[in-house]
Protein backbone atom coordinates (compact mmCIF):
# COMPACT_ATOMS: atom_id res chain seq x y z
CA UNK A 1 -18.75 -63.36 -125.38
CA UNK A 2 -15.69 -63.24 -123.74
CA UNK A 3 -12.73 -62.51 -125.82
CA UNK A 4 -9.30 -64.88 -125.68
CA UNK A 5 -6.91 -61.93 -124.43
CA UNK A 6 -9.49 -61.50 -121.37
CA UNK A 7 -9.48 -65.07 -120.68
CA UNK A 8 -5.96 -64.72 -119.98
CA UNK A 9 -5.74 -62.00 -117.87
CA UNK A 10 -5.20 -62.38 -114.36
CA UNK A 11 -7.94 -61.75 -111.89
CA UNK A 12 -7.22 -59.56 -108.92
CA UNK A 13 -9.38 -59.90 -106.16
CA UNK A 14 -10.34 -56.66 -104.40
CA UNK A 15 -8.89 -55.97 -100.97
CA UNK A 16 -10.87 -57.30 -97.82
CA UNK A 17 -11.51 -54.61 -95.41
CA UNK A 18 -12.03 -55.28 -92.35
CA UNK A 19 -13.98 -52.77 -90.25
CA UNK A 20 -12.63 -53.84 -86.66
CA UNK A 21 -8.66 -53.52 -87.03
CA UNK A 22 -8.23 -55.81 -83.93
CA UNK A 23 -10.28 -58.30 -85.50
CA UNK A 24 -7.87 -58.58 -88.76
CA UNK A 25 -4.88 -61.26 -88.84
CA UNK A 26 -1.78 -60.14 -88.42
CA UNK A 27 0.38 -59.47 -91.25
CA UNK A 28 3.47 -62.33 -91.68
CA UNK A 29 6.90 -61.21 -90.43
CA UNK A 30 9.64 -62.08 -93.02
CA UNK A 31 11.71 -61.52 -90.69
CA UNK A 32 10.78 -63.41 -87.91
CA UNK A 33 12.65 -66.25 -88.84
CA UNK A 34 15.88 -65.55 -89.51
CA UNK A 35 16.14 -63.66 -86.00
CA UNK A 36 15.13 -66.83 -84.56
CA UNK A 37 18.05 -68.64 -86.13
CA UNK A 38 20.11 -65.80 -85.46
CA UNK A 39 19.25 -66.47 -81.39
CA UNK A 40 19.38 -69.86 -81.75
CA UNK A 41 23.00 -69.60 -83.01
CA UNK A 42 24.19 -66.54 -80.56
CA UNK A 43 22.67 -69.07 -77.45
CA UNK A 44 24.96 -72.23 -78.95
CA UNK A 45 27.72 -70.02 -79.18
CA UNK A 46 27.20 -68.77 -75.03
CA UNK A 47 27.11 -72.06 -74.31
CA UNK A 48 30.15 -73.25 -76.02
CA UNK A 49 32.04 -70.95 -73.89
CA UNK A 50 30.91 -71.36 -70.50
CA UNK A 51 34.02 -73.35 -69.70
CA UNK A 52 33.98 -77.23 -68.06
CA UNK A 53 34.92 -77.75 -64.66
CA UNK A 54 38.34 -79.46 -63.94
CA UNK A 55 36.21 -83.11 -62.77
CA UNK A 56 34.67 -82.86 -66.28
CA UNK A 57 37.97 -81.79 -68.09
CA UNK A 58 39.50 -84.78 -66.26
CA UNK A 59 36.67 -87.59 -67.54
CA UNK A 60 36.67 -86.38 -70.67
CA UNK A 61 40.34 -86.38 -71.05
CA UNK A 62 40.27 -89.99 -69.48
CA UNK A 63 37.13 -91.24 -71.87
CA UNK A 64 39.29 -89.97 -74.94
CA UNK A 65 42.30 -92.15 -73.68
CA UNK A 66 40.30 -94.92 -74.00
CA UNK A 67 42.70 -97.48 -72.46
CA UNK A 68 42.11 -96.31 -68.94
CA UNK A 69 38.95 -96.98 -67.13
CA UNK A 70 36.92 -93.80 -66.00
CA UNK A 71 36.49 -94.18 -62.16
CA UNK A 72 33.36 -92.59 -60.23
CA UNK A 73 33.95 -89.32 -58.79
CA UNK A 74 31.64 -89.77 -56.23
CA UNK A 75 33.60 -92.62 -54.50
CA UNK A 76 36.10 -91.80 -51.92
CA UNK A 77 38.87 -92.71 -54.76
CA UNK A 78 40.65 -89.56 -54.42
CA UNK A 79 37.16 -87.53 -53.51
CA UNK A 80 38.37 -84.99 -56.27
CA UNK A 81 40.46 -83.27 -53.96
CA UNK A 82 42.98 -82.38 -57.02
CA UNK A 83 40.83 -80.67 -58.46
CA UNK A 84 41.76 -77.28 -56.53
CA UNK A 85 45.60 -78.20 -58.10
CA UNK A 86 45.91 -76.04 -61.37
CA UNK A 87 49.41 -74.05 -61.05
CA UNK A 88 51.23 -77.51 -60.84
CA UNK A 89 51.27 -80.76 -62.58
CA UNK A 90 49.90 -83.42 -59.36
CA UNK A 91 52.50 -85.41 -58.18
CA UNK A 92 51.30 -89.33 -57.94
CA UNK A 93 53.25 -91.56 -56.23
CA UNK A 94 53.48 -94.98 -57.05
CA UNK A 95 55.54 -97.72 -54.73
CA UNK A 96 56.58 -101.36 -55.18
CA UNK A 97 59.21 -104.10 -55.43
CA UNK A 98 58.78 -104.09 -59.54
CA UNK A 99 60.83 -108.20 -59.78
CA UNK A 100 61.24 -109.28 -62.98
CA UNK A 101 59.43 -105.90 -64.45
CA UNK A 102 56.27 -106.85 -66.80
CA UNK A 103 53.63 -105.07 -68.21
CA UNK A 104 51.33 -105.75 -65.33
CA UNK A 105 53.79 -103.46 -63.45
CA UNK A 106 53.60 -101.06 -66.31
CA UNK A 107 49.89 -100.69 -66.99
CA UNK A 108 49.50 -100.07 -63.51
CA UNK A 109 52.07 -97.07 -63.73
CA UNK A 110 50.38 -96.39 -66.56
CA UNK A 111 46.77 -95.96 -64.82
CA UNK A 112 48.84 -94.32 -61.70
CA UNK A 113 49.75 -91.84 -64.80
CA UNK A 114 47.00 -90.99 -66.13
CA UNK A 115 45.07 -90.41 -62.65
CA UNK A 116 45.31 -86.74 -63.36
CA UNK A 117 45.92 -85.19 -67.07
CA UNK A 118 48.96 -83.71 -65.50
CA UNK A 119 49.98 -85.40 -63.17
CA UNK A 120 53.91 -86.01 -62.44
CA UNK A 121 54.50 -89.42 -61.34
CA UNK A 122 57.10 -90.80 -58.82
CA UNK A 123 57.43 -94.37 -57.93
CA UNK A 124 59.36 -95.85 -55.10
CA UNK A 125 61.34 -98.60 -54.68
CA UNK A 126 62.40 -100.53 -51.58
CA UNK A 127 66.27 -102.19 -51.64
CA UNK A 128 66.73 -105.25 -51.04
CA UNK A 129 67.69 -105.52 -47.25
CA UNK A 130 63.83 -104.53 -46.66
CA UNK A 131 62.35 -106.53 -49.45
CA UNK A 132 63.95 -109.43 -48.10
CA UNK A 133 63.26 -109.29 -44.84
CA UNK A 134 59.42 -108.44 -45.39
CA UNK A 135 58.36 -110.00 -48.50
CA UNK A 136 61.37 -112.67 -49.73
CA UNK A 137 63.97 -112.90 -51.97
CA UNK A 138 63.71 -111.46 -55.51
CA UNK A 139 65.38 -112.70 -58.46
CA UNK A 140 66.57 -109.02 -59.71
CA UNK A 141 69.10 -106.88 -57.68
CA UNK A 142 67.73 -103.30 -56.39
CA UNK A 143 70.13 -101.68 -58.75
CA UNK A 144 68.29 -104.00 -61.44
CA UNK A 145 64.74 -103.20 -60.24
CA UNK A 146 65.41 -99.49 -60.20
CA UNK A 147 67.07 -99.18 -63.78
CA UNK A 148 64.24 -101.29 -65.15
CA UNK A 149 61.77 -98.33 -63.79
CA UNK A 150 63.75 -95.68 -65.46
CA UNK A 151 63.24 -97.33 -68.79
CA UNK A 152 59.60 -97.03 -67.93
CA UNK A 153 57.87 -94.27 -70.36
CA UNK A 154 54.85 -93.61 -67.75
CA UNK A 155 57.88 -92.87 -64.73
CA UNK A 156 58.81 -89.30 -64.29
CA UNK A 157 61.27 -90.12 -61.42
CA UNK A 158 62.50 -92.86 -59.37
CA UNK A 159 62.97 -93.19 -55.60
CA UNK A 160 65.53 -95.47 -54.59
CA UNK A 161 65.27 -96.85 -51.23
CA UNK A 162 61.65 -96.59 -50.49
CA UNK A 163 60.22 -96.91 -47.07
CA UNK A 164 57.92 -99.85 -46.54
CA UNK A 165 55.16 -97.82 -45.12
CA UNK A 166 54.25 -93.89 -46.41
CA UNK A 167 53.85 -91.61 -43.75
CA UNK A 168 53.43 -87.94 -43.51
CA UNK A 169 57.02 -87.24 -43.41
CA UNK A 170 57.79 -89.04 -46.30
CA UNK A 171 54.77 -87.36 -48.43
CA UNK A 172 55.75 -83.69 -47.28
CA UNK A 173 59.76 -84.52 -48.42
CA UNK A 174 58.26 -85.10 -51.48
CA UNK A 175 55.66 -82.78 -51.70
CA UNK A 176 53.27 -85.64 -52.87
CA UNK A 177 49.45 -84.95 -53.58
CA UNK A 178 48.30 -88.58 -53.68
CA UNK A 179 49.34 -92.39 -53.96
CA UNK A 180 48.34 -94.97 -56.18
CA UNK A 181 48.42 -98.36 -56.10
CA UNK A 182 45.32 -101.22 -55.97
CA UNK A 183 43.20 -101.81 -53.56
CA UNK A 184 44.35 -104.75 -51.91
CA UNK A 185 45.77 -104.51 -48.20
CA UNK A 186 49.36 -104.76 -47.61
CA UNK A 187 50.59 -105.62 -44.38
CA UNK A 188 52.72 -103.65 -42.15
CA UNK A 189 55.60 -104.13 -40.22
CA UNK A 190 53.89 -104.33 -36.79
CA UNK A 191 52.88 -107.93 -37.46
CA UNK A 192 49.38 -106.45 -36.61
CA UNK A 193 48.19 -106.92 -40.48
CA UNK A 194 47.72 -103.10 -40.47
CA UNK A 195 47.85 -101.89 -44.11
CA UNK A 196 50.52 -100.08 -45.16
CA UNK A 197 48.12 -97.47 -46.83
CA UNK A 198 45.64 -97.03 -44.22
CA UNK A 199 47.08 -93.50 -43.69
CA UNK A 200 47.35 -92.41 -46.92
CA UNK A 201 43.34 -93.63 -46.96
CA UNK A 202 42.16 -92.02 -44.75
CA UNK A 203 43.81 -88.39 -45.56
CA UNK A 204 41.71 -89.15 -49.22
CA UNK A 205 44.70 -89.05 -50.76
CA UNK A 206 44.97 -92.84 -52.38
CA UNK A 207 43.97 -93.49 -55.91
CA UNK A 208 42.93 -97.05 -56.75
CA UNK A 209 44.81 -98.65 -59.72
CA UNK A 210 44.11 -102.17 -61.49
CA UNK A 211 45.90 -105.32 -60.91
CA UNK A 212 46.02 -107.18 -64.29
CA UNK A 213 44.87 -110.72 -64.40
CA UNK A 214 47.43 -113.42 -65.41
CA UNK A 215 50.50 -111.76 -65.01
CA UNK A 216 52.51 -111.18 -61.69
CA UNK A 217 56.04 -111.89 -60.57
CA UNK A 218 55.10 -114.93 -58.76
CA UNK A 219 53.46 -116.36 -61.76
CA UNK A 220 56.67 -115.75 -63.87
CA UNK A 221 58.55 -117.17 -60.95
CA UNK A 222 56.40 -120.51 -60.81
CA UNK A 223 56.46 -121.33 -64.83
CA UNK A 224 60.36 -121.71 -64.60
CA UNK A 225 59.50 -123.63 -61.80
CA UNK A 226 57.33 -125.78 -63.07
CA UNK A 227 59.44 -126.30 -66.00
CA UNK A 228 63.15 -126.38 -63.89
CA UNK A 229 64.43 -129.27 -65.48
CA UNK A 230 64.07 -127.98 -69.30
CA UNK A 231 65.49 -124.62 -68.70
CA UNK A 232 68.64 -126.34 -66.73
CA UNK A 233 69.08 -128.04 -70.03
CA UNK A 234 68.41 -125.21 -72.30
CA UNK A 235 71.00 -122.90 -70.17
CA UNK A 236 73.27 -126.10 -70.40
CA UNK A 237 72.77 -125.88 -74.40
CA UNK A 238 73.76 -121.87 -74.61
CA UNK A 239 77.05 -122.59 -72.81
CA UNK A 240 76.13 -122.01 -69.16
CA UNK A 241 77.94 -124.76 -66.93
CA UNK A 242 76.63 -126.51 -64.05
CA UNK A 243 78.84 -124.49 -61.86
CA UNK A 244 76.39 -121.54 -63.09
CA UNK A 245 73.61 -123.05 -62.64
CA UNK A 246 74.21 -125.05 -59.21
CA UNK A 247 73.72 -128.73 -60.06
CA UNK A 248 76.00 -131.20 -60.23
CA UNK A 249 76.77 -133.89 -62.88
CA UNK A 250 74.40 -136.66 -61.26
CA UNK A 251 71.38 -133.83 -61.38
CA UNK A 252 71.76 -132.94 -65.26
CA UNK A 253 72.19 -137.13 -65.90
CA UNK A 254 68.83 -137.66 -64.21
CA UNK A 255 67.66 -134.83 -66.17
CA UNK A 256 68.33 -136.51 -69.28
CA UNK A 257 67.10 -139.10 -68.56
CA UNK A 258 63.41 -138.01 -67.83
CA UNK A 259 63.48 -135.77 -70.80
C-alpha cells in the first residue's frame, strides 16, 4: 500500500545517458537571447548614425515644411548641383515686376525660399523706364514695387534696377548659385521670342517655382475694370474729386444714372 506522504513526493526521473555524445541535443543557451537583442540594438544604433546625404537632408527638410511641394531630383530642375554648397547659405535669385504685390508674388518667393534649407534669397526688380517699354505700364511706381518687396518676410535683399535678361555678368556680381522663377518662357529683347532664362537653363542653374491659379496682377487690374464705374463712385463717396480721378461732371452724371 502506498502511504499518503509518498504519494506526494515528487518523482525524479533518472538522467538519460546517452552513449554517443554527438548524438545528444544540445543544451539551451540562456544566454543566447539577450545577445541577440543586444546586436540587434548595437546594429540600430550604427545605422542611426551613418549620416543622410545633403539631397536627402534637403527632401526631408522640404516634406516637413509641408506647404512646399517636393520636386524630383532627377529632373534637370537644378540637377542637385547645390548640393556640393555647405560653407555658405545658396544664394537664389528671384526677378520680376511685383505690380500691385499679392500673395501669388509671395508664395512664389516663398517656394524660391525654400529651394534650399539655406538658401539666401535675392530678388530683382526692373524700374520703370524698362518695364514700360517691354511689358506696359504698371499701376505702382518702382520706388513702390521695391518697398513692397522689402516688407516681404521670404526676401533677404532687394535689387533695384534689375536687368531684363540675367547673364553671366550679372550672376558673378552677385555671386548667385541659381534662379528661380516658373517655367513659362519670357521673351527677350531681341524681338526673336528668345527666353530670357534660356541661359540660366542651360548652365542647370534655374529652379522651377509655381504660378498660383487665380491671382495675378492682370486679374486685379481687370476686376476694377470690369467694375470702373462703381469704384469712380465709391472714390467720389471718400472725398476724392473728379479732378483725381479724371472724369468730368457729364461722366459721373451718366454714372448715376446707370447705377
Amino acid at each position: 500500500t502506498v502511504s499518503s506522504a509518498s504519494r506526494l513526493r515528487p518523482f525524479h526521473h533518472a538522467p538519460v545517458l546517452f552513449p554517443f555524445p554527438s548524438l545528444a541535443p544540445p543544451l539551451p543557451e540562456p544566454s543566447r537571447l539577450p545577445l541577440r537583442m543586444a546586436d540587434a540594438k548595437a546594429e540600430a544604433a550604427r545605422q542611426a548614425q551613418v549620416p543622410q546625404s545633403s539631397q536627402e537632408e534637403e527632401e526631408d527638410w522640404k516634406e516637413a515644411e509641408g506647404d512646399v511641394e517636393v520636386a524630383d531630383r532627377s529632373t534637370s530642375n537644378g540637377g542637385g548641383a547645390g548640393e556640393g554648397i555647405t560653407d555658405r547659405p545658396i544664394r537664389v535669385y528671384a526677378d520680376g515686376i511685383y505690380d500691385l504685390f499679392h500673395f501669388g508674388h509671395a508664395r512664389s518667393l516663398e517656394q524660391a525660399k525654400k529651394s534650399f534649407p539655406n538658401a539666401y534669397l535675392l530678388v530683382g526688380c526692373c524700374n520703370d523706364e524698362l518695364t514700360h517699354q517691354y511689358k506696359g505700364r504698371t499701376v505702382m511706381t518702382e520706388d513702390e514695387r521695391y518697398e513692397s518687396l522689402r516688407h516681404c518676410k521670404w526676401v533677404d535683399e532687394v535689387i533695384p534696377d534689375a536687368p531684363w535678361v540675367v547673364t553671366e555678368e550679372f550672376l558673378n556680381k552677385h555671386n548667385i548659385d541659381f534662379v528661380a522663377h516658373d517655367s513659362l518662357p519670357y521673351h527677350d529683347a531681341s524681338g526673336a521670342s528668345n527666353d530670357v532664362y534660356e541661359f540660366v537653363k542651360k548652365l542647370g542653374k534655374f529652379k522651377e517655382t509655381k504660378r498660383t491659379e487665380g491671382i495675378s496682377t492682370s486679374d486685379i487690374i481687370m476686376r476694377i475694370v470690369k467694375d470702373y464705374n462703381e469704384y469712380v463712385m465709391r472714390n467720389l463717396a471718400r472725398g476724392y474729386s473728379r479732378n483725381d480721378l479724371g472724369v468730368s461732371y457729364v461722366k459721373v452724371c451718366n454714372i448715376n444714372m446707370m447705377l
